[in-house]
C-alpha atoms as a PDB file:
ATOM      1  CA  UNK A   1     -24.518  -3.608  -8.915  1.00  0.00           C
ATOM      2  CA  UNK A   2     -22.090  -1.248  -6.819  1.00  0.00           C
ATOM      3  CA  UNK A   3     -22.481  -1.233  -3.505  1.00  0.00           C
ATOM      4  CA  UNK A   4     -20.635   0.965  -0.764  1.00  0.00           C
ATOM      5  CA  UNK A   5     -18.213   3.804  -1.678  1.00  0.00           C
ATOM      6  CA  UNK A   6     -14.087   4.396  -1.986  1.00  0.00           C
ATOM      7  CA  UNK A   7     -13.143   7.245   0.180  1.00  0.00           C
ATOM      8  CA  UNK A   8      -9.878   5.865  -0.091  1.00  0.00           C
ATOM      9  CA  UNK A   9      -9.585   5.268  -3.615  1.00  0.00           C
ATOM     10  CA  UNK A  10     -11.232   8.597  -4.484  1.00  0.00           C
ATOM     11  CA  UNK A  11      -8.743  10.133  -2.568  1.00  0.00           C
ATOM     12  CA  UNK A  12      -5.353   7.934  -3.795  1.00  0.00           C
ATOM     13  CA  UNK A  13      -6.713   9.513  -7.068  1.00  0.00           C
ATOM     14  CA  UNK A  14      -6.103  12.427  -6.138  1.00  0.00           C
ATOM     15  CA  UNK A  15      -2.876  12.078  -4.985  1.00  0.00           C
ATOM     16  CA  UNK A  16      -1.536  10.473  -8.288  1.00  0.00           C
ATOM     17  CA  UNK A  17      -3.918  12.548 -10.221  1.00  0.00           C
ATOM     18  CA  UNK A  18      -3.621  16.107  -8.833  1.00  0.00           C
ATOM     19  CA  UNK A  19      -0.052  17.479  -9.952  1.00  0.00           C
ATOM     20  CA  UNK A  20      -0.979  21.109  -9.074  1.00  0.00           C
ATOM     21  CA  UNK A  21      -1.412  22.410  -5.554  1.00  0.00           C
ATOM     22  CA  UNK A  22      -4.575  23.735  -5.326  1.00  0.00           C
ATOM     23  CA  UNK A  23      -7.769  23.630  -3.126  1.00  0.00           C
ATOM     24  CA  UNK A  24      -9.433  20.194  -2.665  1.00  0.00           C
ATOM     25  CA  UNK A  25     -12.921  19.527  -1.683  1.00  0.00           C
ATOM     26  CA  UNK A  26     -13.902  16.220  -0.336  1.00  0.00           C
ATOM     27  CA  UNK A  27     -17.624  15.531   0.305  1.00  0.00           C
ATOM     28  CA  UNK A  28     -18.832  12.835   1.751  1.00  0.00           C
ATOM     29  CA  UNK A  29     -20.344  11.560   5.296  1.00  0.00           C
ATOM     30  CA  UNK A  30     -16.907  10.160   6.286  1.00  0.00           C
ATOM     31  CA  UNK A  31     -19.122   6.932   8.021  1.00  0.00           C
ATOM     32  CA  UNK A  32     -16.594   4.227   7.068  1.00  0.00           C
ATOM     33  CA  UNK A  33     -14.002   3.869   9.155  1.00  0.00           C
ATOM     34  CA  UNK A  34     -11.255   6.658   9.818  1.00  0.00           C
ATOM     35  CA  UNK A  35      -8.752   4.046   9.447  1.00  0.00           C
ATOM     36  CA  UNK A  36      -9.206   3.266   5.767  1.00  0.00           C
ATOM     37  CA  UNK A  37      -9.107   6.870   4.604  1.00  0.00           C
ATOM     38  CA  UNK A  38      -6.982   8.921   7.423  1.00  0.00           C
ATOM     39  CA  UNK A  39      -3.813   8.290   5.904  1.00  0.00           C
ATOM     40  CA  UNK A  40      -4.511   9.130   2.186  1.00  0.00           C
ATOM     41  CA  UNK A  41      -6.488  12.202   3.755  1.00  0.00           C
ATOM     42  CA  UNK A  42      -3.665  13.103   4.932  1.00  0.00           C
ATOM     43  CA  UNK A  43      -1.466  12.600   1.843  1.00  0.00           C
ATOM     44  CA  UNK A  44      -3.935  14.775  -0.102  1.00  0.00           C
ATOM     45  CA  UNK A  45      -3.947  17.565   2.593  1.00  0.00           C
ATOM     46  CA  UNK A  46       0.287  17.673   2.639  1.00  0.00           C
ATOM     47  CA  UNK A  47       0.025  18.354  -1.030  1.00  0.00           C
ATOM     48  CA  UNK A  48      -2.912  20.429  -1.166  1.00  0.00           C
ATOM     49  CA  UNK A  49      -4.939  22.799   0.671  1.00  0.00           C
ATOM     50  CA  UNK A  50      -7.900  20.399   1.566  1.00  0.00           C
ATOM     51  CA  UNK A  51     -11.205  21.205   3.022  1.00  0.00           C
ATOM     52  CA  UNK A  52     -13.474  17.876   4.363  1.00  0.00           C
ATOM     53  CA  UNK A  53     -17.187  18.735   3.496  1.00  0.00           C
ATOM     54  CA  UNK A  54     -18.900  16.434   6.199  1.00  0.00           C
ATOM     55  CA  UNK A  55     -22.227  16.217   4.725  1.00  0.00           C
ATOM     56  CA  UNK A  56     -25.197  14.230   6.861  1.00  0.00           C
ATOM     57  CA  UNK A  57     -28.479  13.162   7.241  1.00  0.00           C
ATOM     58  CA  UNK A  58     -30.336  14.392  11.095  1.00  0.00           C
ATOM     59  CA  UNK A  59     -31.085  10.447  11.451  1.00  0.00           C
ATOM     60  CA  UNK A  60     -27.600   9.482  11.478  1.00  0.00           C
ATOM     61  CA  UNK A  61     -27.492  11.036  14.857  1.00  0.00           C
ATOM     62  CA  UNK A  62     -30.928  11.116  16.318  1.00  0.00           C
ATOM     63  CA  UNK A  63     -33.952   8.761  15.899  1.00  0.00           C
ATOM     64  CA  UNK A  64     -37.514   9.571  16.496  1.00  0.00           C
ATOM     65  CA  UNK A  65     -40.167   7.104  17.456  1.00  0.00           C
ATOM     66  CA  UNK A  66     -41.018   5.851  14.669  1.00  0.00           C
ATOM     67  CA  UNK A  67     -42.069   1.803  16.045  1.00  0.00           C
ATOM     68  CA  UNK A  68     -41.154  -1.080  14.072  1.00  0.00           C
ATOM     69  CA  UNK A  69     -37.854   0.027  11.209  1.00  0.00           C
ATOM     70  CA  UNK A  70     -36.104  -2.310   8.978  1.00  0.00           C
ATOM     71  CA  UNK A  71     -33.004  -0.209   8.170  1.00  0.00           C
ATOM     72  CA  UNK A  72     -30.779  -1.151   5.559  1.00  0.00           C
ATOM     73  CA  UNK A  73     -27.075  -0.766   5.371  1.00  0.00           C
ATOM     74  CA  UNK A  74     -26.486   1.552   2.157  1.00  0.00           C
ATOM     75  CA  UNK A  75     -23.021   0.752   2.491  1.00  0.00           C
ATOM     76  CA  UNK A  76     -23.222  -3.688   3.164  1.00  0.00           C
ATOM     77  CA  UNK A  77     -26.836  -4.132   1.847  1.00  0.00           C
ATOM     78  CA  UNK A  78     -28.017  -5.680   4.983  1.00  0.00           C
ATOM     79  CA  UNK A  79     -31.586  -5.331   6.987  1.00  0.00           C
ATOM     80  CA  UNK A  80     -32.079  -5.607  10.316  1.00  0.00           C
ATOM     81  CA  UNK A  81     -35.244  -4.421  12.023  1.00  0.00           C
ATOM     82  CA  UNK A  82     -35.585  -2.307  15.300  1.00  0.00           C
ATOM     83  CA  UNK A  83     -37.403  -1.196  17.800  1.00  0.00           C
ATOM     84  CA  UNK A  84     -37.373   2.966  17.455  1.00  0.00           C
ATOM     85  CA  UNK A  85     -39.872   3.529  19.921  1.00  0.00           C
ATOM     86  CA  UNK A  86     -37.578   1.719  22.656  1.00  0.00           C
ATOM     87  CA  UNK A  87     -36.144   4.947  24.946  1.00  0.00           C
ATOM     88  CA  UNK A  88     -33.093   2.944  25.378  1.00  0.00           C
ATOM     89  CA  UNK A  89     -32.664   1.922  22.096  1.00  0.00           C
ATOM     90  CA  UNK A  90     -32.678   5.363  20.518  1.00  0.00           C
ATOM     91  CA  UNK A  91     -30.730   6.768  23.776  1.00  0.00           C
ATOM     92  CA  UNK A  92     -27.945   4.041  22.822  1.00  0.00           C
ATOM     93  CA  UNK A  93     -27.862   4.812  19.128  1.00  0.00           C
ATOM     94  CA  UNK A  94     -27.347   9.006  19.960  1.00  0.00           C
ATOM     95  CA  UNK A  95     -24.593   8.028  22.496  1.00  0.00           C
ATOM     96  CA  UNK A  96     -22.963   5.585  19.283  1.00  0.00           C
ATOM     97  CA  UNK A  97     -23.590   8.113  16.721  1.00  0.00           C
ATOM     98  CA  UNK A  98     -22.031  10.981  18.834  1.00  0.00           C
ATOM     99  CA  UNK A  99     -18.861   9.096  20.145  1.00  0.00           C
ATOM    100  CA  UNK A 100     -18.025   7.937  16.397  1.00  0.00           C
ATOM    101  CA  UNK A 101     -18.602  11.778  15.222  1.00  0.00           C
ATOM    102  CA  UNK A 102     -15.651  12.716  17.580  1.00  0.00           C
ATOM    103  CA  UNK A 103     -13.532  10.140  16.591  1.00  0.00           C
ATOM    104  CA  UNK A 104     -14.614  10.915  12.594  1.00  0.00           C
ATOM    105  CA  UNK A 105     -13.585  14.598  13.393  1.00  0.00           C
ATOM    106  CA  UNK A 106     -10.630  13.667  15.196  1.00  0.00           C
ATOM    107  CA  UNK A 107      -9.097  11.995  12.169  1.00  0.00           C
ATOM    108  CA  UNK A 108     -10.020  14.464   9.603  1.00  0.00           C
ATOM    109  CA  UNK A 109      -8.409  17.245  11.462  1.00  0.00           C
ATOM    110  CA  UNK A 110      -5.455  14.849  12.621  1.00  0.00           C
ATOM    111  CA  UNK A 111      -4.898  14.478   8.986  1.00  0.00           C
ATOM    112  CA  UNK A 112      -4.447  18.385   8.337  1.00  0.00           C
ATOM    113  CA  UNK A 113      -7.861  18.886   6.524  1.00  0.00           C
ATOM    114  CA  UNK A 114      -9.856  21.379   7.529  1.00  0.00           C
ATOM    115  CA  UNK A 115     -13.550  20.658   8.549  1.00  0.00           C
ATOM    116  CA  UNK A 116     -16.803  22.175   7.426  1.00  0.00           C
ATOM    117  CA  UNK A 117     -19.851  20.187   8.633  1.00  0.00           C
ATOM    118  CA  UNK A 118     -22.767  21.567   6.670  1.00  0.00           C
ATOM    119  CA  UNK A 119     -25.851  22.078   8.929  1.00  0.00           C
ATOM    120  CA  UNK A 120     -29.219  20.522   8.297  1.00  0.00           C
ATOM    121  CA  UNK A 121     -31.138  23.952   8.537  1.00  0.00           C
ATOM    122  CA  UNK A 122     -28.662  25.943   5.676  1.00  0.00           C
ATOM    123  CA  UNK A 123     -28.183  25.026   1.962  1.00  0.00           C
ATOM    124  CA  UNK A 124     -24.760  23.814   1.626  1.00  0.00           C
ATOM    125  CA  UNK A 125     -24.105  27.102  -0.995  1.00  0.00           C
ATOM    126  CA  UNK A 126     -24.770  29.104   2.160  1.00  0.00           C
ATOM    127  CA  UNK A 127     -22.352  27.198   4.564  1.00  0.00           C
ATOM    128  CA  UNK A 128     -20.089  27.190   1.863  1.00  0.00           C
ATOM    129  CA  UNK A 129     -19.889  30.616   1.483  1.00  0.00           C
ATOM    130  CA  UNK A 130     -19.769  31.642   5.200  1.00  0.00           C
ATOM    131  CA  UNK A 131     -17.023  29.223   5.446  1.00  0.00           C
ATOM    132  CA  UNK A 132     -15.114  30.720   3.021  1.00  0.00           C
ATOM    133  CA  UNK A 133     -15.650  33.955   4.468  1.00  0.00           C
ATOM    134  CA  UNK A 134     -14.570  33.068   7.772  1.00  0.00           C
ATOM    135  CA  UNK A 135     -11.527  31.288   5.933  1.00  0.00           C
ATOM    136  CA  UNK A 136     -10.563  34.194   3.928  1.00  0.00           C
ATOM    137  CA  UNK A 137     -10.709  36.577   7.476  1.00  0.00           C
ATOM    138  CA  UNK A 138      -8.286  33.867   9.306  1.00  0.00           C
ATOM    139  CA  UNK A 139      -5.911  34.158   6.447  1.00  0.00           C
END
């Protein structure tokens, strides 16, 4: 049974693997910490031109009330059960999920990737293309 994921060890594959320069794509909702991936991510991106595809789910950032929750850590496996329809509670978890999005951001850009956060109201083909776009006019 896998649990979690291995930014870090997708990423030190790439470095060993990746002999080429070329254009590297890493997707993924960056939520462990920016300490054990910033410094491969930033191996990868000196070697290659490296785009971070922050890809995320509305709830990470905003709860609605919803009562009674037993969340689950996808990453850990473990339950805990709260209280959505406290005010507090839900103010507390935007503030939390907001200050570790700038620090999340903050690392990928620190480590020379560039960022594309795909919005939750446009098919990831479509920000992928007008990012691209936009990338193509800066260049």
């Amino acid at each position: 049974d896998l649990r979690g994921t291995d930014l870090q060890g997708a990423l030190q594959m790439a470095v060993q693997g990746l002999k080429q320069r070329g254009i590297v794509f890493v997707l993924s909702d960056f939520l462990g910490a920016p300490e054990a991936y910033a410094r491969t991510l930033a191996l990868v991106a000196r070697r290659h031109d490296t785009v971070a595809v922050l890809c995320s789910d509305p709830l990470e950032v905003r709860w609605p009330d919803a009562g009674l929750m037993a969340m689950r850590d996808a990453e850990t496996g473990t339950t805990q059960t709260v209280d959505t329809s406290d005010r507090r509670w839900r103010s507390a978890f935007a503030d939390r999920a907001a200050a570790f999005d700038g620090i999340r951001r903050k690392a990928i850009l620190r480590a020379g990737a560039e960022l594309l956060a795909l919005p939750h109201d446009e098919t990831p083909l479509a920000a992928l293309a007008r990012f691209m776009r936009a990338r193509a006019g800066r260049r």
